[in-house]
N, C-alpha and C. Protein backbone atom coordinates (compact mmCIF):
# COMPACT_ATOMS: atom_id res chain seq x y z
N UNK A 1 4.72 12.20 -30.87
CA UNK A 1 4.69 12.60 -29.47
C UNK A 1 4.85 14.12 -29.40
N UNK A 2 4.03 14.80 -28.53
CA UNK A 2 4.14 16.17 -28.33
C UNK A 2 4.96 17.03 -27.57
N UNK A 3 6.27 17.47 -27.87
CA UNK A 3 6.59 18.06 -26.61
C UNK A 3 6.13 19.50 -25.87
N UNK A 4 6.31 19.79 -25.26
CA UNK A 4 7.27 18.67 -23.91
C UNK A 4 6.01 18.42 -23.39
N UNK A 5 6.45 16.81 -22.40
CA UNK A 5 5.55 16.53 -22.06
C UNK A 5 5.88 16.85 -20.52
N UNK A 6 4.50 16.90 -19.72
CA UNK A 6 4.27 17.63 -18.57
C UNK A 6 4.85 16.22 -17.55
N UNK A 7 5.63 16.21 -16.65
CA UNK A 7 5.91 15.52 -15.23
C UNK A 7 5.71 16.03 -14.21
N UNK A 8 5.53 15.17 -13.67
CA UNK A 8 5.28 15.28 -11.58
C UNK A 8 6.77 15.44 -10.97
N UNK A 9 7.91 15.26 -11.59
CA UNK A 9 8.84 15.58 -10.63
C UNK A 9 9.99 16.13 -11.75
N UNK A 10 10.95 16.55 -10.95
CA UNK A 10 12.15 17.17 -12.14
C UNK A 10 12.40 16.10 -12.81
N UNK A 11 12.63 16.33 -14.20
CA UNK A 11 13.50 14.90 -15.02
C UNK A 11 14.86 15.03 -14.65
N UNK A 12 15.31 13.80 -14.60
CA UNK A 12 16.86 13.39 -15.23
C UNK A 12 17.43 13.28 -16.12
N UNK A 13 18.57 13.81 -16.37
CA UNK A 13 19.19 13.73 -17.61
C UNK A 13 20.10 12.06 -17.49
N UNK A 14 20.31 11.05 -18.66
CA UNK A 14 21.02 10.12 -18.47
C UNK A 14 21.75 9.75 -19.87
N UNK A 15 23.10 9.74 -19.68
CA UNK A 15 23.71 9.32 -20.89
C UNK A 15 24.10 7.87 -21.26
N UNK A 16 23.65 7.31 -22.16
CA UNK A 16 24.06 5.94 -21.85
C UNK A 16 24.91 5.71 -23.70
N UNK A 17 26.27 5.72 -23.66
CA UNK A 17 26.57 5.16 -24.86
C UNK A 17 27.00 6.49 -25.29
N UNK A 18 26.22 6.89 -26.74
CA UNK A 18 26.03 7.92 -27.76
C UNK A 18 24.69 8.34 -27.72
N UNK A 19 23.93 8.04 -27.01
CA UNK A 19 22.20 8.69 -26.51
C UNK A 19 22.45 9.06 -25.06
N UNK A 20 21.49 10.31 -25.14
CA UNK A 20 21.31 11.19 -23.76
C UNK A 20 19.56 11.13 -23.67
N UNK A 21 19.01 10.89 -22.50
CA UNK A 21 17.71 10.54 -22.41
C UNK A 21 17.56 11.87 -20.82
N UNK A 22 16.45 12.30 -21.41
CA UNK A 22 15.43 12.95 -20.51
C UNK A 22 14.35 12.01 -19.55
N UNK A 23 14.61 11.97 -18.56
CA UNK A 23 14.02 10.61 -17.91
C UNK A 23 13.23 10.89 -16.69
N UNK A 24 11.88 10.66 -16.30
CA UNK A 24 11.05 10.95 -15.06
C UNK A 24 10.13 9.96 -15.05
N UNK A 25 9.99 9.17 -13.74
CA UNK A 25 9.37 8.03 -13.53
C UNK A 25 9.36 7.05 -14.68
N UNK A 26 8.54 6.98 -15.36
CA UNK A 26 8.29 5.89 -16.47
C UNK A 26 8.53 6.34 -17.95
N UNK A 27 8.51 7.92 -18.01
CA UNK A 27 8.59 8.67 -19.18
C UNK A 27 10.05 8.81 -19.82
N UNK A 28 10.04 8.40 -20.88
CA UNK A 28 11.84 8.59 -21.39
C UNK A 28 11.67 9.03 -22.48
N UNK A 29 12.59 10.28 -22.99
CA UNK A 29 12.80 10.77 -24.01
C UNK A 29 13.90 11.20 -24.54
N UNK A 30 14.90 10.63 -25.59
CA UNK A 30 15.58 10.60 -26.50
C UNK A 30 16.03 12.20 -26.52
N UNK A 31 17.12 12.61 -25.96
CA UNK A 31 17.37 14.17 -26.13
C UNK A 31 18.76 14.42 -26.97
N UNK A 32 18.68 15.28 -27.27
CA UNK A 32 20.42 16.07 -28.14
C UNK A 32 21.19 15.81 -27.25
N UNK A 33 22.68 15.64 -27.44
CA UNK A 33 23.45 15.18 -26.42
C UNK A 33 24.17 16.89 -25.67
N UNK A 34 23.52 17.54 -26.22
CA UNK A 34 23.57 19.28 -26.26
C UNK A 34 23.00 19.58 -25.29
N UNK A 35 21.84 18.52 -24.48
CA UNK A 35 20.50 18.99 -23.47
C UNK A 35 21.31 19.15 -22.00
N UNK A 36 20.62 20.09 -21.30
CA UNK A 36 21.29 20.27 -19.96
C UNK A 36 20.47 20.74 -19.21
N UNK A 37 20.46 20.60 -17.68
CA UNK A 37 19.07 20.87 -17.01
C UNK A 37 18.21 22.19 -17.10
N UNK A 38 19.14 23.08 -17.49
CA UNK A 38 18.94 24.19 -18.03
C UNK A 38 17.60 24.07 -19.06
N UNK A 39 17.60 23.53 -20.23
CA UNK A 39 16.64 23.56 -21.21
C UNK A 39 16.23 22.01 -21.38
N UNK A 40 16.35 21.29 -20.13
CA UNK A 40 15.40 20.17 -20.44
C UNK A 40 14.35 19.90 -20.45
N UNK A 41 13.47 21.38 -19.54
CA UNK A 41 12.07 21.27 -20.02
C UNK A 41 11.70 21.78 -21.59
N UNK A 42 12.12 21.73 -22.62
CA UNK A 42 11.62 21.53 -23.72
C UNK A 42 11.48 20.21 -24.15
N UNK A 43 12.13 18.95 -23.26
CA UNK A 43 11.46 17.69 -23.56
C UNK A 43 10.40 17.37 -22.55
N UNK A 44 10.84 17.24 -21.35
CA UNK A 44 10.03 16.93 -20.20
C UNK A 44 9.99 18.27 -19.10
N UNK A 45 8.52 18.94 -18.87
CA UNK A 45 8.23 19.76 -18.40
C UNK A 45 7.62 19.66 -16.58
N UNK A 46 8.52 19.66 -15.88
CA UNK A 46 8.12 19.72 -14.49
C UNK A 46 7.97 21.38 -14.37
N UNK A 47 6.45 21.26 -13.75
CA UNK A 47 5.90 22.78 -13.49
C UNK A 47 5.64 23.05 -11.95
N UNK A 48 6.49 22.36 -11.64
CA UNK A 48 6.43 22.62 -9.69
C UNK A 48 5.24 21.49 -8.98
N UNK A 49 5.64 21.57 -7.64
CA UNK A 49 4.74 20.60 -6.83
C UNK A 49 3.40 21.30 -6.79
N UNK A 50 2.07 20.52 -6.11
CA UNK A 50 1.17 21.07 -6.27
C UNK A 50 1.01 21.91 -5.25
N UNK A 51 0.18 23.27 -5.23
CA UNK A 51 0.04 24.22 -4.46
C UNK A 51 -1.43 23.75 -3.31
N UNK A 52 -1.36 24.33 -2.54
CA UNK A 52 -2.36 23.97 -1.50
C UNK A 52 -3.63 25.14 -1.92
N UNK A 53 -4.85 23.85 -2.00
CA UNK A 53 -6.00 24.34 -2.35
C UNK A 53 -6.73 25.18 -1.05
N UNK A 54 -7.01 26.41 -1.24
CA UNK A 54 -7.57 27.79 -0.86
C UNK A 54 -9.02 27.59 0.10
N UNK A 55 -9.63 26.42 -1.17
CA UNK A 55 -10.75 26.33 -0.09
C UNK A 55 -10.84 24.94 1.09
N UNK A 56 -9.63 24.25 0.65
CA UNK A 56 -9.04 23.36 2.00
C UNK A 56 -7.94 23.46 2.67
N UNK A 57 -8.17 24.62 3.45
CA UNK A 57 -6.88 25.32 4.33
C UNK A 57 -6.75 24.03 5.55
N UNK A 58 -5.12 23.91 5.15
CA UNK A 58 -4.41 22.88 5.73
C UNK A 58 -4.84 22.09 5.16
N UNK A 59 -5.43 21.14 3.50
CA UNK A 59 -4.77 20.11 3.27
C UNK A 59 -4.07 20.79 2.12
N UNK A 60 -3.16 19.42 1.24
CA UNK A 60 -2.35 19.45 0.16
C UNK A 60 -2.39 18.00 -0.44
N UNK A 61 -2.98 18.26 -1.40
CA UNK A 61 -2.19 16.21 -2.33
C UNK A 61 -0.72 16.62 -2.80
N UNK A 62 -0.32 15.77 -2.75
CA UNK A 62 1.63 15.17 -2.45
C UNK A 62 1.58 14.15 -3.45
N UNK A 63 2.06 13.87 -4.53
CA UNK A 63 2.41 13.36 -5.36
C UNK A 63 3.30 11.99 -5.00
N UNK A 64 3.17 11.30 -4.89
CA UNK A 64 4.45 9.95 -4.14
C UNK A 64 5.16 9.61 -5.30
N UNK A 65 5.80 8.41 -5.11
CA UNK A 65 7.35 8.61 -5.69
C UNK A 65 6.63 7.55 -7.26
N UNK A 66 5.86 7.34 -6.85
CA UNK A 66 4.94 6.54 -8.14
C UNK A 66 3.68 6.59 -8.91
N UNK A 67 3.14 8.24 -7.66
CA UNK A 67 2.64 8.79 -8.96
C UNK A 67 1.18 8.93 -8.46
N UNK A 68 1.14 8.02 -6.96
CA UNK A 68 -0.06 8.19 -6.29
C UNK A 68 0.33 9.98 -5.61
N UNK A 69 -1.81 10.13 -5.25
CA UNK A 69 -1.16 11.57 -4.51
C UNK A 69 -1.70 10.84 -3.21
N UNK A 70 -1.36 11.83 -2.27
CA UNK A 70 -1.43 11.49 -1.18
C UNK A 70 -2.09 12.63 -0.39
N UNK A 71 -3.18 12.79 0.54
CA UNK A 71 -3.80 13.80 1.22
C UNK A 71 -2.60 13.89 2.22
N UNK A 72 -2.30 15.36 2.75
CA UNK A 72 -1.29 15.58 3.92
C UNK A 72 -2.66 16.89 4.90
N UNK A 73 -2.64 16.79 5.73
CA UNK A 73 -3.18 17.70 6.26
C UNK A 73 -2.81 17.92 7.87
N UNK A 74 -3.16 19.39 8.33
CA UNK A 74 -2.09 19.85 8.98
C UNK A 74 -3.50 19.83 9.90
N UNK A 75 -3.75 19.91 11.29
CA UNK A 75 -4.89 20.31 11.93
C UNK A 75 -4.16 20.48 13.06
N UNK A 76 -4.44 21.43 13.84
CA UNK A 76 -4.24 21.75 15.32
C UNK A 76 -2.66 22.23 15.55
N UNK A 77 -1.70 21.96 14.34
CA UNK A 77 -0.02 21.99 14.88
C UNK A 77 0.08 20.33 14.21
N UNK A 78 -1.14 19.42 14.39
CA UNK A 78 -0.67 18.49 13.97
C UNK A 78 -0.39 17.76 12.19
N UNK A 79 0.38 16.97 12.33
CA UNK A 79 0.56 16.77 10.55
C UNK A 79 -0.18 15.36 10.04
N UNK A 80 -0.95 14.79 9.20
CA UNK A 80 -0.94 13.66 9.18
C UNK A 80 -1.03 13.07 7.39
N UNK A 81 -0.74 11.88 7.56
CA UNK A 81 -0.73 12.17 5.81
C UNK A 81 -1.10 10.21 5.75
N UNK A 82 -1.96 10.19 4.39
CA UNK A 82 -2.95 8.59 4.19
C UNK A 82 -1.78 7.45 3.45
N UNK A 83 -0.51 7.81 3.80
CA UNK A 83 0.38 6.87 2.96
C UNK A 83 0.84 6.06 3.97
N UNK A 84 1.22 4.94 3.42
CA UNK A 84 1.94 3.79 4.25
C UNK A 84 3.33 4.06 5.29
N UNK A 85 3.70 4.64 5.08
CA UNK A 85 5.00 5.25 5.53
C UNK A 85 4.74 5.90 6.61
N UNK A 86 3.82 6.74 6.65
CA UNK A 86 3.54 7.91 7.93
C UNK A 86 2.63 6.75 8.72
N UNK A 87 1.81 6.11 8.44
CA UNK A 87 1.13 5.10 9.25
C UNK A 87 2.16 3.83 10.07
N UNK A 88 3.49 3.96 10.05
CA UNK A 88 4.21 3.16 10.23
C UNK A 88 5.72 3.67 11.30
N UNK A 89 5.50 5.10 10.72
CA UNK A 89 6.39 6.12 11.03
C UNK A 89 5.89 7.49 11.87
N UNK A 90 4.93 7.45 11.63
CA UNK A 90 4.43 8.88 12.21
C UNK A 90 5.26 10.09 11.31
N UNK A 91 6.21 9.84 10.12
CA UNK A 91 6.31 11.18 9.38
C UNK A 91 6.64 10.20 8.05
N UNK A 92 6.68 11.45 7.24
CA UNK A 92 6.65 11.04 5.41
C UNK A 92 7.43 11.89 5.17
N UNK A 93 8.12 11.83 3.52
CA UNK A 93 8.71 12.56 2.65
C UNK A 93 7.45 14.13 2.49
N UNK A 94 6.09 12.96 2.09
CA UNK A 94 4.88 13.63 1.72
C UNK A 94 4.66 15.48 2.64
N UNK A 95 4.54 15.05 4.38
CA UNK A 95 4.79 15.74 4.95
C UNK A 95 5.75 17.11 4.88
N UNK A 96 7.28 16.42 4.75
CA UNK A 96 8.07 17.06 4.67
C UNK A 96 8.19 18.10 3.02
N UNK A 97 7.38 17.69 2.06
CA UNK A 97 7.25 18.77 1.28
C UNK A 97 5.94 19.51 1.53
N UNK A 98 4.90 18.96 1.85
CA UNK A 98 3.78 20.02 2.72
C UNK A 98 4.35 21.39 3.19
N UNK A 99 5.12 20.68 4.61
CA UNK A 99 5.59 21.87 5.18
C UNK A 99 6.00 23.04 4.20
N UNK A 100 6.80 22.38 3.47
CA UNK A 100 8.14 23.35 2.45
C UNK A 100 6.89 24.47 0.79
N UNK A 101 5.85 23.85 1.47
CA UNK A 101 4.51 24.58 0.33
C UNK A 101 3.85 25.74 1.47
N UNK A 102 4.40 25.40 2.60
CA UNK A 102 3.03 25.82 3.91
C UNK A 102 3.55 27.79 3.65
């Protein structure tokens, strides 16, 4: 296995026993019990959320908590985003990191 490997969201650090694991969504990796969030991207590398593409002013794909992305787009003042949650809710997590990219 190559490190580090690239994630969609910050890893977790988890100690269980005498093993410390580097942990993000489905990805787990076996770390020194030495590792601290500080230098845990030398196992698992989160390189930030995705940035909003230039030539589609006001949208953004949003990454969901499993890995789907999700279109968010902003038109008029208004926000809307293609996930189950905002169709149910009228707002998302998705949204709420949009804004925090805008």
């Amino acid at each position: 296995m190559k490190l580090p490997i690239k994630v969609p969201y910050p890893p977790a650090l988890f100690t269980s026993g005498e093993k410390k694991w580097a942990v993000c969504q489905n990805v787990r990796v076996e770390v020194p019990m030495s590792t601290t969030r500080e230098n845990v991207g030398e196992f698992l590398l989160f390189e930030g959320y995705p940035q909003p593409d230039p030539s589609e002013n006001g949208s953004w794909e949003i990454p969901g908590s499993k890995g789907n992305l999700y279109k968010v787009r902003q038109r008029s003042g208004q926000w809307t985003c293609e996930c189950v949650g905002f169709g149910f809710h009228r707002k998302c997590k998705h949204i709420t990191k949009a804004k925090e990219l805008k």
